[in-house]
Protein backbone atom coordinates (compact mmCIF):
# COMPACT_ATOMS: atom_id res chain seq x y z
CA UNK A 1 17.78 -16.05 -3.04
CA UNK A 2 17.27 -13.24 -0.19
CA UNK A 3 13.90 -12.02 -0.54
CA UNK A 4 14.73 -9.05 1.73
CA UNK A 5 11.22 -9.32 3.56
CA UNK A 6 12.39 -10.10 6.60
CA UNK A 7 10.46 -7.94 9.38
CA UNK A 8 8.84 -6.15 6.75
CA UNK A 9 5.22 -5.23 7.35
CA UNK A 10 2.87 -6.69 5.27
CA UNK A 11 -0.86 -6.33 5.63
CA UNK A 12 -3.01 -9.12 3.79
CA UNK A 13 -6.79 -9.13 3.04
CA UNK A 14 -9.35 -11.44 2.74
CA UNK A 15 -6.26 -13.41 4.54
CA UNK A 16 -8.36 -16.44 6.64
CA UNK A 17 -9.21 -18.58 3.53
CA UNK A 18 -8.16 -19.68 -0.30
CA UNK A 19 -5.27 -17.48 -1.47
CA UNK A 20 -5.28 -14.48 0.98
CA UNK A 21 -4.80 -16.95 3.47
CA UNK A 22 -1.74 -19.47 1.38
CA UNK A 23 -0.03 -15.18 1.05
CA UNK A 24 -0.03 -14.72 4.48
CA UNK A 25 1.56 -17.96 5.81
CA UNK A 26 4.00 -17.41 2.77
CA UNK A 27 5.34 -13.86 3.69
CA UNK A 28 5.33 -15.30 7.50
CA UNK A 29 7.87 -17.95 6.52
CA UNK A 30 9.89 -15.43 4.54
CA UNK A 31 10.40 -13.77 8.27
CA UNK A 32 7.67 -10.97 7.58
CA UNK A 33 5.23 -9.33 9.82
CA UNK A 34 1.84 -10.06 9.03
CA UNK A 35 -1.18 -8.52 9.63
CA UNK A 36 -4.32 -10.50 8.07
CA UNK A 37 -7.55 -9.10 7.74
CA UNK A 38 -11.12 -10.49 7.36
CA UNK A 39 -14.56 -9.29 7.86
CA UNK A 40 -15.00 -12.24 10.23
CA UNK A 41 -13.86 -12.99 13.92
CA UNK A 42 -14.42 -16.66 13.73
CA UNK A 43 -11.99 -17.09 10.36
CA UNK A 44 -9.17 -15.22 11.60
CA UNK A 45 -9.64 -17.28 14.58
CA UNK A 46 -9.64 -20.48 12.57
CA UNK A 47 -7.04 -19.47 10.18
CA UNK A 48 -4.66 -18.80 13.48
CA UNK A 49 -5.03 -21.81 14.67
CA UNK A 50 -4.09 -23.90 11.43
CA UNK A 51 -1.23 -21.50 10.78
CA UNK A 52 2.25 -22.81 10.19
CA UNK A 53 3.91 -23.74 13.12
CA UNK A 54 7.38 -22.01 13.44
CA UNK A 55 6.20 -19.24 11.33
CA UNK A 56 5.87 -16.30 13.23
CA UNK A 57 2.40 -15.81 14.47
CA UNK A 58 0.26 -12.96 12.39
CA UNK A 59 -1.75 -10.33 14.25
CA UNK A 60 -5.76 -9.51 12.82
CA UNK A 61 -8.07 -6.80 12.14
CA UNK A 62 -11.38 -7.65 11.85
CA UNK A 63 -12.84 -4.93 8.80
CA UNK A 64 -15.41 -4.68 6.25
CA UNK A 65 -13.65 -3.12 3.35
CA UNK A 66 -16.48 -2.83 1.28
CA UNK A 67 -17.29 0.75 3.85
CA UNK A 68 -14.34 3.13 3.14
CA UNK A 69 -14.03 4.14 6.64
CA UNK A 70 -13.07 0.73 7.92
CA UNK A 71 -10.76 0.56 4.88
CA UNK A 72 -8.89 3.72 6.76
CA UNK A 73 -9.42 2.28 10.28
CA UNK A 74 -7.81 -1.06 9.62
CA UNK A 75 -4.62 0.40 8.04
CA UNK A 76 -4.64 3.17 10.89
CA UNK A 77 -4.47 0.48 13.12
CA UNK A 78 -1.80 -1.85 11.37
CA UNK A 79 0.51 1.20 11.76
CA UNK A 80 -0.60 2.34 15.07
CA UNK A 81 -0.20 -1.45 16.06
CA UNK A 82 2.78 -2.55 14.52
CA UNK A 83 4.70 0.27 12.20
CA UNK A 84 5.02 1.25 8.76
CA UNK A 85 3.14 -0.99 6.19
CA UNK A 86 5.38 -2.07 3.46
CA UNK A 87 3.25 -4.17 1.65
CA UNK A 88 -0.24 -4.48 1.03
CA UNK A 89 -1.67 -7.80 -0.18
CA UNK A 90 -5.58 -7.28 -1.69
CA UNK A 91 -7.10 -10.38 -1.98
CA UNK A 92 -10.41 -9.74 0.06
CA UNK A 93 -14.00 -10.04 -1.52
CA UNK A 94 -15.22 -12.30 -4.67
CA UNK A 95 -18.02 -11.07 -6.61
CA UNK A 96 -21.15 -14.12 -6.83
CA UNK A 97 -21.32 -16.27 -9.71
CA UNK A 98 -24.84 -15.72 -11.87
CA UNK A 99 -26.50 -18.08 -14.49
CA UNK A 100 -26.93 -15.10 -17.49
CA UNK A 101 -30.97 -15.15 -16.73
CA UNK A 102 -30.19 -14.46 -13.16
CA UNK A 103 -28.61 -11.45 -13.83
CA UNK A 104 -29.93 -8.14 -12.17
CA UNK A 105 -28.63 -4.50 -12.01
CA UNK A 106 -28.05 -5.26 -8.12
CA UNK A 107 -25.71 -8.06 -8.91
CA UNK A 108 -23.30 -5.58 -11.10
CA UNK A 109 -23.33 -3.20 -8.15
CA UNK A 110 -22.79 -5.53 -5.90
CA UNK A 111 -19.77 -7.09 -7.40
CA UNK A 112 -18.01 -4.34 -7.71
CA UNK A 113 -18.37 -3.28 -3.93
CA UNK A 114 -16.87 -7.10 -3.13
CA UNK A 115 -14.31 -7.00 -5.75
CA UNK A 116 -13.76 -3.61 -6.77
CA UNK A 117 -14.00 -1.25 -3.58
CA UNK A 118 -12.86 -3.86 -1.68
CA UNK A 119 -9.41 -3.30 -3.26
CA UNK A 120 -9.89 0.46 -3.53
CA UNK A 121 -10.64 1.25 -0.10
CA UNK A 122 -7.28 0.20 1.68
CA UNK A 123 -5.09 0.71 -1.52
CA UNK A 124 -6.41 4.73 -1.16
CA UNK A 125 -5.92 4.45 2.75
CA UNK A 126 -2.13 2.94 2.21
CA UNK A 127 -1.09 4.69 -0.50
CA UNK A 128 -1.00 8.07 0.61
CA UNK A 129 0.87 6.98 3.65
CA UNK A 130 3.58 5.11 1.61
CA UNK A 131 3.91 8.31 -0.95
CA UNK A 132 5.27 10.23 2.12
CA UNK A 133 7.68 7.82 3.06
CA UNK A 134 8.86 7.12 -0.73
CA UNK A 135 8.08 3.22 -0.51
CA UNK A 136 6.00 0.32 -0.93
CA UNK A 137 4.20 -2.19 -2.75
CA UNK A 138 0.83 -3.14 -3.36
CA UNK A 139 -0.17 -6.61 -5.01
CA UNK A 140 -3.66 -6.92 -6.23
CA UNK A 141 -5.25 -10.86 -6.72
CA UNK A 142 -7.00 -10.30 -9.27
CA UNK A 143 -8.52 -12.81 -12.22
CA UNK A 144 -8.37 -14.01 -15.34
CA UNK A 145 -11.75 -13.56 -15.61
CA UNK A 146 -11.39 -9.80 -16.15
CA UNK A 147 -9.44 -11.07 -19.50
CA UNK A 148 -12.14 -13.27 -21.22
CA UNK A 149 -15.53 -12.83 -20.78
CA UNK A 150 -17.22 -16.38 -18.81
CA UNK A 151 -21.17 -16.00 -19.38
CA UNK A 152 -21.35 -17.49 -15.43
CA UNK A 153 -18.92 -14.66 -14.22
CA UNK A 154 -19.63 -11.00 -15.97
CA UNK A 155 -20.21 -8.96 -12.81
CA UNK A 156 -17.30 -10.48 -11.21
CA UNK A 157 -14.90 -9.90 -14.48
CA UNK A 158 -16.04 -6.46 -15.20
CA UNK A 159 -15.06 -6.07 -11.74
CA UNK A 160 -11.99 -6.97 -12.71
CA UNK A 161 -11.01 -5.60 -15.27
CA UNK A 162 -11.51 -2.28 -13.63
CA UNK A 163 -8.85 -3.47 -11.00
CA UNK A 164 -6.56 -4.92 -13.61
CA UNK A 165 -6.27 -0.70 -15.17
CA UNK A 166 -6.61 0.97 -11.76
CA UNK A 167 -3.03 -1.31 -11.02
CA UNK A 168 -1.30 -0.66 -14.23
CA UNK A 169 -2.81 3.13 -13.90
CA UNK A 170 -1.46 3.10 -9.87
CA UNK A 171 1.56 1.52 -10.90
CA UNK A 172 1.86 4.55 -13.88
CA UNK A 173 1.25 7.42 -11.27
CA UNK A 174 2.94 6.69 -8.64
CA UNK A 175 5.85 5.00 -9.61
CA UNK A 176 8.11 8.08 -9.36
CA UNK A 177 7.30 8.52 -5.81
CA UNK A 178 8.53 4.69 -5.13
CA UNK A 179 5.52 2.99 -5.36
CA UNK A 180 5.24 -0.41 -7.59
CA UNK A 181 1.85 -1.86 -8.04
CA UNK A 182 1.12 -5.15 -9.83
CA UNK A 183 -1.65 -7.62 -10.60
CA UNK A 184 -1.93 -11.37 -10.35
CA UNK A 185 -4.32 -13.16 -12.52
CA UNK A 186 -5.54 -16.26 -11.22
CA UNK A 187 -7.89 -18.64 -12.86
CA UNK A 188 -9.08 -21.75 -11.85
CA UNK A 189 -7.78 -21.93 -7.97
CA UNK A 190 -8.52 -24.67 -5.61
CA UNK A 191 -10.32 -22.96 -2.89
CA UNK A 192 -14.02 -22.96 -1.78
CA UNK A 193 -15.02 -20.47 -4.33
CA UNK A 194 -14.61 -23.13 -6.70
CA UNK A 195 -17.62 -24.71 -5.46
CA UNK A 196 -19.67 -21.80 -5.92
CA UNK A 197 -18.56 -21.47 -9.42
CA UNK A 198 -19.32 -24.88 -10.45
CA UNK A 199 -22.80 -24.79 -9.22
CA UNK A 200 -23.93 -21.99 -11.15
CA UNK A 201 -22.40 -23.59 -14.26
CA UNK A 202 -24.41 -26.52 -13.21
CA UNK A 203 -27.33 -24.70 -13.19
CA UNK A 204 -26.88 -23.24 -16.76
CA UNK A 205 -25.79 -26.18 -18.33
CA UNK A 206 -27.85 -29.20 -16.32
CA UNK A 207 -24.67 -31.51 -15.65
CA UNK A 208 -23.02 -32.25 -12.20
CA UNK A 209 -20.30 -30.26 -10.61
CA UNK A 210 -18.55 -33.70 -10.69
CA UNK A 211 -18.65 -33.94 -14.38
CA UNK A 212 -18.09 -30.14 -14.95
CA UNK A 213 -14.92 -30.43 -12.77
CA UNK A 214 -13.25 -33.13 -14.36
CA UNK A 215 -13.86 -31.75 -18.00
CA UNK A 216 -13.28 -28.08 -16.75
CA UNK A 217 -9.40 -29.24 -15.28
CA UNK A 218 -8.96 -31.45 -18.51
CA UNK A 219 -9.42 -27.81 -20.72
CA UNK A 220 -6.69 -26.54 -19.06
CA UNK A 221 -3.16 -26.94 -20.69
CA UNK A 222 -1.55 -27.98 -17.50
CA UNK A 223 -4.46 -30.33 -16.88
CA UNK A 224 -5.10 -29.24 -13.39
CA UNK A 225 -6.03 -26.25 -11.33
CA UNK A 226 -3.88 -24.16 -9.35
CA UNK A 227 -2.81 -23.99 -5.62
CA UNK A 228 -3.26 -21.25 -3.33
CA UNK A 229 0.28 -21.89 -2.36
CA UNK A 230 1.36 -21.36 -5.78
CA UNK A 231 -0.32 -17.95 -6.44
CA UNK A 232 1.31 -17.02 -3.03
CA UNK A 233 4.96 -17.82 -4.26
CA UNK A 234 4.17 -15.46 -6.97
CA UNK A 235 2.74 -12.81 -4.77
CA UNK A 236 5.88 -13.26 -2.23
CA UNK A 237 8.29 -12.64 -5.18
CA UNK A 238 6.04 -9.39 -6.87
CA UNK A 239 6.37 -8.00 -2.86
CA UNK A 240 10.46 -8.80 -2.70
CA UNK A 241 13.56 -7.12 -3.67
CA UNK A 242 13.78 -9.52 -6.26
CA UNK A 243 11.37 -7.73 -8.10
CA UNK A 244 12.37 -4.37 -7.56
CA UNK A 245 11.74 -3.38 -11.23
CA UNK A 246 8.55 -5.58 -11.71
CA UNK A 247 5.93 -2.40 -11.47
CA UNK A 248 2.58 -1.94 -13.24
CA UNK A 249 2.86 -6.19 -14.62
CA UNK A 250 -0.28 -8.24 -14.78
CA UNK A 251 0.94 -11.81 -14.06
CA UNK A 252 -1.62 -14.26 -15.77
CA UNK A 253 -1.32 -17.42 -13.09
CA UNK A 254 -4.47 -19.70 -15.44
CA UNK A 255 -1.83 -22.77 -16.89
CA UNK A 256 -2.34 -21.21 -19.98
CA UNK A 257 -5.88 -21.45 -20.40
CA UNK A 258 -6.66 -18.26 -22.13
CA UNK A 259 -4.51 -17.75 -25.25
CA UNK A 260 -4.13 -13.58 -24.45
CA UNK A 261 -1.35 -11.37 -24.42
């Protein structure tokens, strides 16, 4: 199956760890361009030297995307760099984890500045740049957590589920100019925010992250978690040809955890 991304530009966030990072060495072996962003130096750095080998080697931009003027600077430089950006890939910024008595007005704001803005602030800077040319596609990593309601993840999933209607809305609005806009949903994902999860559910409920682990993969249909690689393939495919009437589609990625249409 030709995926048609060959030499296509496509700009990934949050790309030096978890699934940002799985995306970009996914659309490199599909022959694409890749830009990856981070706010940090020292992970791009680390993430280029565990890439792929054979894959062709991404370029970086260091950028804070929660500040809406490096949002416009990075993508001014992906295109001043290296062309026209057909795809962007938002998977930068994850809002903290809170035991319910932890909770504070500050954590609400702040999650939606890591998860919210920091999708907003280079969708806005890219989109109005791929309206004029009459292309592109933007995939959004999102969450199932903007879908049910976990009592150790609120400001994260109302984060969330404001990004899961600004892509079906995007994906409404623009999609006469040529622009397709979809959502991925993962749930439980074996990166390093894991971690961070299962310590705050420690917290709450007083057993070890071993423990909560183990019982937390066996409630899962598919009795395991995901892979970043496999939330990738999905992204690759949402970004390809082969999905060239796939627009405004919130793929649910949890192994059937949450019984929601």
């Amino acid at each position: 199956m030709d995926l048609e991304l060959s030499d296509r530009l496509v700009v990934v966030t949050g790309a030096s760890k978890g699934i940002g990072y799985a995306c970009a060495a996914a659309f490199a072996a599909e022959g694409a361009r890749v830009v990856m962003v981070s706010r940090s130096r020292a992970n791009l750095d680390a993430a280029i030297a565990r890439f792929p080998r054979g894959a062709h080697v991404p370029a970086t931009i260091v950028a804070d995307l929660v500040k809406a003027d490096e949002a416009q600077r990075m993508v001014e430089k992906a295109e001043s760099d290296h062309g026209s950006i057909d795809v962007l890939v938002n998977s930068a910024g994850a809002a903290r984890r809170y035991a319910p008595d932890d909770l504070d007005a500050q954590a609400w704001h702040d999650a939606m500045d890591a998860k919210f803005f920091s999708y907003i602030h280079p969708t806005d800077a890219v989109l109005k740049r791929m309206v004029s040319r009459g292309r592109g596609v933007i995939v959004n990593i999102i969450g199932s957590g903007g879908k049910v309601a976990n009592p150790v993840h609120l400001p994260g999933g109302a984060a969330n589920a404001a990004l899961m209607l600004a892509t079906v809305g995007l994906a409404s609005a623009f999609g006469g100019k040529g622009i397709r806009v979809n959502g991925i949903n993962p749930g439980a994902t074996l990166t390093g925010r894991v971690q961070e999860g299962l310590k705050a559910e420690a917290k709450m409920t007083g057993m070890p992250e071993s423990e909560l682990l183990s019982r937390n993969q066996m409630r899962i249909p598919l009795k395991r978690y995901a892979t970043p690689e496999e939330v990738a393939r999905v992204a690759v495919f949402l970004a390809s040809s082969q999905a060239s009437y796939v627009s405004g589609a919130i793929v649910p990625m949890d192994g059937a955890s949450n019984a929601v249409i």
